[in-house]
PDB file of N, CA and C in Angstrom:
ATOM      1  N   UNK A   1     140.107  31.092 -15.046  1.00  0.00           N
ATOM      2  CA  UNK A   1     139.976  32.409 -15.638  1.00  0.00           C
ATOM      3  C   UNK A   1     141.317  33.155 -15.536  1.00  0.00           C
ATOM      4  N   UNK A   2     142.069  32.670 -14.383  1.00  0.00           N
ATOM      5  CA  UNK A   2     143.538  33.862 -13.797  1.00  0.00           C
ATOM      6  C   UNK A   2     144.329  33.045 -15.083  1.00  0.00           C
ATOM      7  N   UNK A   3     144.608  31.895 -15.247  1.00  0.00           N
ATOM      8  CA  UNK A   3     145.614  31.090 -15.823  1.00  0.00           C
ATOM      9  C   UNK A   3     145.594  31.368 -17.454  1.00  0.00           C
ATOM     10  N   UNK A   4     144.175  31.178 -17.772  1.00  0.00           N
ATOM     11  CA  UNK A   4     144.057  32.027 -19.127  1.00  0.00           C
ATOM     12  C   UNK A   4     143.996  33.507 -19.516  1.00  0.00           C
ATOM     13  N   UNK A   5     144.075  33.939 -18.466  1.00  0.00           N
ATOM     14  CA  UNK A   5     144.912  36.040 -18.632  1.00  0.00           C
ATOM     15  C   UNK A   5     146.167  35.560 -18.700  1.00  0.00           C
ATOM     16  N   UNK A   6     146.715  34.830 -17.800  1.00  0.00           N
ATOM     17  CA  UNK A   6     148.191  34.723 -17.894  1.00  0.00           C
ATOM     18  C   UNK A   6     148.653  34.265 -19.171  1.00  0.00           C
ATOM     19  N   UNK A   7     148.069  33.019 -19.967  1.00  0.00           N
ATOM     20  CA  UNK A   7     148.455  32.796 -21.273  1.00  0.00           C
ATOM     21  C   UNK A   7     148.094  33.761 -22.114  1.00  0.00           C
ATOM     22  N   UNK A   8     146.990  34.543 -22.145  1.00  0.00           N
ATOM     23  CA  UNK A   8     146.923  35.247 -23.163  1.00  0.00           C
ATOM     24  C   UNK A   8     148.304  36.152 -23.367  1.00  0.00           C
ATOM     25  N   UNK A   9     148.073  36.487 -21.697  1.00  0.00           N
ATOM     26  CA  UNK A   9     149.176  37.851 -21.649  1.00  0.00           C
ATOM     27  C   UNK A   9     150.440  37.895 -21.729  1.00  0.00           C
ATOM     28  N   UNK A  10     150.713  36.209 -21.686  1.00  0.00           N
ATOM     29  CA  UNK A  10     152.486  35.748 -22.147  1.00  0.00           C
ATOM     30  C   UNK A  10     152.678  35.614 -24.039  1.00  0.00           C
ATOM     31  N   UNK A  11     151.223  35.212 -24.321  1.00  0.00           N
ATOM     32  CA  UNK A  11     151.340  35.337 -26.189  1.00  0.00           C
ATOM     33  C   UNK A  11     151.303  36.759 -26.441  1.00  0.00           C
ATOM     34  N   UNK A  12     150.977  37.687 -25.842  1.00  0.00           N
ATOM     35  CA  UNK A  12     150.810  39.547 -25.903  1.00  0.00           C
ATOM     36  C   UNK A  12     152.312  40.144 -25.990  1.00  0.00           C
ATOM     37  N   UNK A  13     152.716  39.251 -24.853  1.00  0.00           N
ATOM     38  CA  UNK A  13     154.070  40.084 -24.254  1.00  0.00           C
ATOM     39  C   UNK A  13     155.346  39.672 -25.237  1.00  0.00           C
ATOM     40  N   UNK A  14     154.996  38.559 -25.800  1.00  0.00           N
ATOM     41  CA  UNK A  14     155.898  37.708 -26.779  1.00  0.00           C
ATOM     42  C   UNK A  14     156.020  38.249 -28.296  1.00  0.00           C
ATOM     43  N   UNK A  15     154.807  38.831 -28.234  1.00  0.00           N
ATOM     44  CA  UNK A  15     155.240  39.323 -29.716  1.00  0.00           C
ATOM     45  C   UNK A  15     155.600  40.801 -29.622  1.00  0.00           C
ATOM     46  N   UNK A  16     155.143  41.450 -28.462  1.00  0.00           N
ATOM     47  CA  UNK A  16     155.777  43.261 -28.481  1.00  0.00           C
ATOM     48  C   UNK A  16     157.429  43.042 -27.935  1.00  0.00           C
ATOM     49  N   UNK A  17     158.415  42.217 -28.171  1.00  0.00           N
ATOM     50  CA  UNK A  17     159.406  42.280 -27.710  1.00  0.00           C
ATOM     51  C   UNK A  17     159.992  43.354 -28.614  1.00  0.00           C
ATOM     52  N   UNK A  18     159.922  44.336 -28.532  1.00  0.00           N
ATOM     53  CA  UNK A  18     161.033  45.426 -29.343  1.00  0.00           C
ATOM     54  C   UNK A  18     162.143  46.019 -28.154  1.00  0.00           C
ATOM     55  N   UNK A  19     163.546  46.012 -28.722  1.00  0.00           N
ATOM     56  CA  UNK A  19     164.377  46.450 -28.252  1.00  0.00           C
ATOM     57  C   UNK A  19     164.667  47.783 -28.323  1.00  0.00           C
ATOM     58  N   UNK A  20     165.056  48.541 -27.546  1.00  0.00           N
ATOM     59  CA  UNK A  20     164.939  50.183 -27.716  1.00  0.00           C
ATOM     60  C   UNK A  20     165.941  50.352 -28.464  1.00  0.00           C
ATOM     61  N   UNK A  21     165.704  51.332 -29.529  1.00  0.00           N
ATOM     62  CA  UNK A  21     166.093  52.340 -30.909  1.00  0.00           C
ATOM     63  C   UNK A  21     165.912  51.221 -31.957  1.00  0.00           C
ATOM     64  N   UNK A  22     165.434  50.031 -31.942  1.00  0.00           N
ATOM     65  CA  UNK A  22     164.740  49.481 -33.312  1.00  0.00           C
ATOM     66  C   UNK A  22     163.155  49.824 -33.139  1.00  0.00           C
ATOM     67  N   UNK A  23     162.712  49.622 -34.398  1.00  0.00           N
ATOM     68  CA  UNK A  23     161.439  50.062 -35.253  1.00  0.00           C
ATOM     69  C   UNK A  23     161.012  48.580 -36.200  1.00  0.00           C
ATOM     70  N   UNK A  24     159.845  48.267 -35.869  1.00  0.00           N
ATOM     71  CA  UNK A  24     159.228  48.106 -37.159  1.00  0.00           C
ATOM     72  C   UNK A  24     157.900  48.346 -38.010  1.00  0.00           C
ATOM     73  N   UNK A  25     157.705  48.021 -38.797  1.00  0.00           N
ATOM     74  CA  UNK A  25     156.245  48.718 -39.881  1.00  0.00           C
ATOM     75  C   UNK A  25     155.188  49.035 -38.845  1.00  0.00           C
ATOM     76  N   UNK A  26     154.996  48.970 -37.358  1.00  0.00           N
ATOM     77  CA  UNK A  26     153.653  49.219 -36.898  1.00  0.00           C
ATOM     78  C   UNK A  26     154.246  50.094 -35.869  1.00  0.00           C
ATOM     79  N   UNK A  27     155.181  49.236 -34.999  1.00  0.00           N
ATOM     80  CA  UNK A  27     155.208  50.359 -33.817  1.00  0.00           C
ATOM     81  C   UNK A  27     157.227  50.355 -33.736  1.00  0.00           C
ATOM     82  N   UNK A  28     157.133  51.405 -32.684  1.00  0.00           N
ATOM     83  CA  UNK A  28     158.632  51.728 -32.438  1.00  0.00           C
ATOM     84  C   UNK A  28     158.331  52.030 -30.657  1.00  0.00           C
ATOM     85  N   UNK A  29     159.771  51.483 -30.018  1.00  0.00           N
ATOM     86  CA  UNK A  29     159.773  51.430 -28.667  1.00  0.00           C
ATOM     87  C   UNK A  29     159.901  52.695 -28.058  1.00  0.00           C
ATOM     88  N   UNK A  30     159.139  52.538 -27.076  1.00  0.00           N
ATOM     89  CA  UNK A  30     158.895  54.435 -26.140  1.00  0.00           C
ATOM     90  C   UNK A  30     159.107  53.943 -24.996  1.00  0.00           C
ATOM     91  N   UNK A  31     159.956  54.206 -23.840  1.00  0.00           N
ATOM     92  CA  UNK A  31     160.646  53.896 -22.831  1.00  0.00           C
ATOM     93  C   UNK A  31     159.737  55.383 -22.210  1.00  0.00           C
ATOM     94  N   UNK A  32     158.873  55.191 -21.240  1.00  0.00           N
ATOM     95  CA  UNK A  32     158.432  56.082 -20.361  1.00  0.00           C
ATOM     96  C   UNK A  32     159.127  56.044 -18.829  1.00  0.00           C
ATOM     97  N   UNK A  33     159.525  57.280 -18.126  1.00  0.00           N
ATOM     98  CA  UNK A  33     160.327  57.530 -17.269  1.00  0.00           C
ATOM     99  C   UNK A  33     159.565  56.357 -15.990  1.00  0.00           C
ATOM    100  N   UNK A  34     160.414  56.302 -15.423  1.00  0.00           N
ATOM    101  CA  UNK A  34     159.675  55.387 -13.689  1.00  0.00           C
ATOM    102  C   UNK A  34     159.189  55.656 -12.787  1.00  0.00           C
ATOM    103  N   UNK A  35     158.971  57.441 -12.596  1.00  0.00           N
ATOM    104  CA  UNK A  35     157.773  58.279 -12.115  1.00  0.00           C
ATOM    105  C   UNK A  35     156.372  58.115 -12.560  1.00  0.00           C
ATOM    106  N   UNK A  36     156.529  58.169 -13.769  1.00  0.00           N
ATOM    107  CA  UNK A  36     155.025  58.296 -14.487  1.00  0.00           C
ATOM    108  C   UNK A  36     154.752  57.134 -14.865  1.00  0.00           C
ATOM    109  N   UNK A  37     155.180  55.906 -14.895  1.00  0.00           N
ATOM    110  CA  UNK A  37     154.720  54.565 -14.724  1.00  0.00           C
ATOM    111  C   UNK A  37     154.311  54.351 -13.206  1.00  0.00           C
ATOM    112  N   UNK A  38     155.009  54.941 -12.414  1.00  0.00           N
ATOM    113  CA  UNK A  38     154.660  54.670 -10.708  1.00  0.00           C
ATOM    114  C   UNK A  38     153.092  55.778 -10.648  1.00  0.00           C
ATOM    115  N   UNK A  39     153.072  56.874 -10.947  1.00  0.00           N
ATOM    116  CA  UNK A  39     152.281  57.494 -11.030  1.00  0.00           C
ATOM    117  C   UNK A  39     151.000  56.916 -11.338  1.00  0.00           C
ATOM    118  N   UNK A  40     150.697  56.444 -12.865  1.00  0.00           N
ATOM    119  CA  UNK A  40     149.829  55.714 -13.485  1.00  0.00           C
ATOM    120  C   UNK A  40     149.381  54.742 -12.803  1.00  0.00           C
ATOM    121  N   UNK A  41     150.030  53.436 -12.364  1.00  0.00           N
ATOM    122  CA  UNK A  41     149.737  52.780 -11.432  1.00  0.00           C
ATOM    123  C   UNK A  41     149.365  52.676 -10.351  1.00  0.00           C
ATOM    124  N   UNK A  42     149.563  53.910  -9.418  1.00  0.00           N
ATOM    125  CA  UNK A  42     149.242  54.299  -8.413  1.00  0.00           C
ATOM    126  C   UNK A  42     147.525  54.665  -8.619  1.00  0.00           C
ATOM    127  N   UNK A  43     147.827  55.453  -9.579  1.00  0.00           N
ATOM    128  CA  UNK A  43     146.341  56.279  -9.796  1.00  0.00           C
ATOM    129  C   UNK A  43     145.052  55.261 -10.486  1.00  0.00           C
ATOM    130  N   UNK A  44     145.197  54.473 -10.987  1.00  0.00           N
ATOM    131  CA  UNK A  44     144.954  52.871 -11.432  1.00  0.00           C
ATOM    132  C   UNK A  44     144.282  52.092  -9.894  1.00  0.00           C
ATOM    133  N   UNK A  45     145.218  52.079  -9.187  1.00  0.00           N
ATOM    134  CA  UNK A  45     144.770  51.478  -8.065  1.00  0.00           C
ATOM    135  C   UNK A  45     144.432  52.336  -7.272  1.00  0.00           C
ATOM    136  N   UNK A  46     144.058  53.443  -7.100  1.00  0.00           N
ATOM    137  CA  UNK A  46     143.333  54.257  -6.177  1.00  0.00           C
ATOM    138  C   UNK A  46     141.785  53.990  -6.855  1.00  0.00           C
ATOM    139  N   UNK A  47     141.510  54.272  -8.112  1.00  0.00           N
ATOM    140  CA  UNK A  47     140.364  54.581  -9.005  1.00  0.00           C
ATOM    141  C   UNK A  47     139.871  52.702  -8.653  1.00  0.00           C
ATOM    142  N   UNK A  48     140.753  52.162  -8.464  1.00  0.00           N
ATOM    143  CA  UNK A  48     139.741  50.750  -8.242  1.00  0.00           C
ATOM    144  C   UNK A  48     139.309  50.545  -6.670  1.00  0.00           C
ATOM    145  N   UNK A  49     140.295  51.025  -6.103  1.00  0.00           N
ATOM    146  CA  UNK A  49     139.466  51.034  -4.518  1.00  0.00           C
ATOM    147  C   UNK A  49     138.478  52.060  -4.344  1.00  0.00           C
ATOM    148  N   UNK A  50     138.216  52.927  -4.835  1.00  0.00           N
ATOM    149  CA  UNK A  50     137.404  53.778  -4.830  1.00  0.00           C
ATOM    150  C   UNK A  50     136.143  52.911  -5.511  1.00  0.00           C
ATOM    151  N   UNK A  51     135.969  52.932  -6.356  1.00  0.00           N
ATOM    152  CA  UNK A  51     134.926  51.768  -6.830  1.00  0.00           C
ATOM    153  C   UNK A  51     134.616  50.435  -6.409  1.00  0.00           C
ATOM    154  N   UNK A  52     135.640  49.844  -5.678  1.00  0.00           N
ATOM    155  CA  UNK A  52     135.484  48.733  -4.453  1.00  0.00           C
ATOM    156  C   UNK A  52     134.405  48.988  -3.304  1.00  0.00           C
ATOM    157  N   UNK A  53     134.936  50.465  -2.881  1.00  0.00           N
ATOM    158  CA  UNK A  53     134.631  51.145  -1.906  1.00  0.00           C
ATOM    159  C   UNK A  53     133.236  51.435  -1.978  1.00  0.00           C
ATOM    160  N   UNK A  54     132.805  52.017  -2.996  1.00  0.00           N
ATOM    161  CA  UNK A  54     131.402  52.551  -3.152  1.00  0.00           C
ATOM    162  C   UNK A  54     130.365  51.415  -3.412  1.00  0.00           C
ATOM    163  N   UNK A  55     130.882  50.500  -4.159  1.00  0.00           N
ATOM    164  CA  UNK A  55     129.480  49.422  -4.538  1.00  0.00           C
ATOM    165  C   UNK A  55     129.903  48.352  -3.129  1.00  0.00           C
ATOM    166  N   UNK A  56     130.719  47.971  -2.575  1.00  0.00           N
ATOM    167  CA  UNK A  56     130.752  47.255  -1.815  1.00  0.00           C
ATOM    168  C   UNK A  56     130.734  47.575  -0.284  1.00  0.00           C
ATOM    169  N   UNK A  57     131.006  49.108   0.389  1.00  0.00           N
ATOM    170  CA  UNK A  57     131.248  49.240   1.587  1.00  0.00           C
ATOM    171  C   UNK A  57     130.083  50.906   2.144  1.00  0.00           C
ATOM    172  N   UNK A  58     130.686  50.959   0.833  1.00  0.00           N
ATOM    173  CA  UNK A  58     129.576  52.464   1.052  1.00  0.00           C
ATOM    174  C   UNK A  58     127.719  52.480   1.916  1.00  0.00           C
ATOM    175  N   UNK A  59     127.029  53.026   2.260  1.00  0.00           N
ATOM    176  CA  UNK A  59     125.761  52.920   3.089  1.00  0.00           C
ATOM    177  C   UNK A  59     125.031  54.094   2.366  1.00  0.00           C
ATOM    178  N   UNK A  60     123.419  53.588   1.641  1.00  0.00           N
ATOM    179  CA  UNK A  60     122.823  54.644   1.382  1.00  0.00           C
ATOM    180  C   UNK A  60     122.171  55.008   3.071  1.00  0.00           C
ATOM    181  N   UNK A  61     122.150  55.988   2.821  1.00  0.00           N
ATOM    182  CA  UNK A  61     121.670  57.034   4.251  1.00  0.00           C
ATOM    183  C   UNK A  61     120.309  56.952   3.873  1.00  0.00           C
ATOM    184  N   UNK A  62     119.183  56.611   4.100  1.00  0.00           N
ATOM    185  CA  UNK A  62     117.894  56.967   4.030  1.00  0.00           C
ATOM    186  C   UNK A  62     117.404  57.437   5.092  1.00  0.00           C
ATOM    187  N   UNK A  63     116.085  58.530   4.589  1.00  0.00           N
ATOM    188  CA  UNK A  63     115.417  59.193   5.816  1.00  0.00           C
ATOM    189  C   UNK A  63     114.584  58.419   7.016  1.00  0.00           C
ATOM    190  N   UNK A  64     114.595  58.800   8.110  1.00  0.00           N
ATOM    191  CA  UNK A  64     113.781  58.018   9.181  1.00  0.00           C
ATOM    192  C   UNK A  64     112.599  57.955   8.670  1.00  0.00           C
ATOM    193  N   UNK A  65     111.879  57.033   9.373  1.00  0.00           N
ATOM    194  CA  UNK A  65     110.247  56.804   9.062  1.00  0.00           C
ATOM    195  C   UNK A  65     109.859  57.587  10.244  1.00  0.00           C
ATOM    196  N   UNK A  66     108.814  58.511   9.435  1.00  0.00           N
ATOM    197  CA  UNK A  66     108.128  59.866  10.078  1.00  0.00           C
ATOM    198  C   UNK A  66     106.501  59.200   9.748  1.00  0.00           C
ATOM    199  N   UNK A  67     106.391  58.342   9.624  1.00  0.00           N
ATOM    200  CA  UNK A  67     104.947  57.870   9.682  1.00  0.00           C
ATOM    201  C   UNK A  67     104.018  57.579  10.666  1.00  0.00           C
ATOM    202  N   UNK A  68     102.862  58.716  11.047  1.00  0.00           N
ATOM    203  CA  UNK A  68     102.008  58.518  12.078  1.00  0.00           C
ATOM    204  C   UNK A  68     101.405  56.895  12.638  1.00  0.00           C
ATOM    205  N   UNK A  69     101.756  56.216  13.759  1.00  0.00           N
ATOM    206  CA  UNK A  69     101.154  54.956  13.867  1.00  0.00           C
ATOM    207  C   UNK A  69     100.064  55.571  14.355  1.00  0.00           C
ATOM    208  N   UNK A  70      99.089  54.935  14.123  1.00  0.00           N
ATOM    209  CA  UNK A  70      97.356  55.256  15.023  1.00  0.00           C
ATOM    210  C   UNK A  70      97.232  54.121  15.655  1.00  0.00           C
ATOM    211  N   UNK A  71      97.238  54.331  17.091  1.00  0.00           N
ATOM    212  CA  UNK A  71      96.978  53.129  18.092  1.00  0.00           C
ATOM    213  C   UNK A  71      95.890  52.956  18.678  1.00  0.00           C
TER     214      UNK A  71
END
């Protein structure tokens, strides 16, 4: 499954090769600063441990059993 993301994502990466200040008919290259790529990523991987966190580590709290035994 990892090896075929990787091929897909090397035929992906192969055809967006645009060099910055060329253009063609679909898209044109946007160079975003290295804050807000660090940013994004950061915030990317917080939002997945957080969801790691909750379905996998998290504890529902339920109420004690308040049920009369009759002995």
């Amino acid at each position: 499954m990892i090896s075929l993301s990787l091929i897909l994502g090397n035929i992906s990466i192969s055809y967006a090769k645009i060099k910055p200040g060329e253009t063609n008919s679909q898209f044109y290259y946007l160079e975003q600063p290295l804050p807000l790529k660090i940013l994004v990523t950061l915030g990317g991987v917080v939002l997945i441990g957080t969801e790691v966190w909750w379905f996998s580590f998290s504890r529902i709290k339920s109420p004690k059993n308040n049920v009369n035994k009759h002995t």
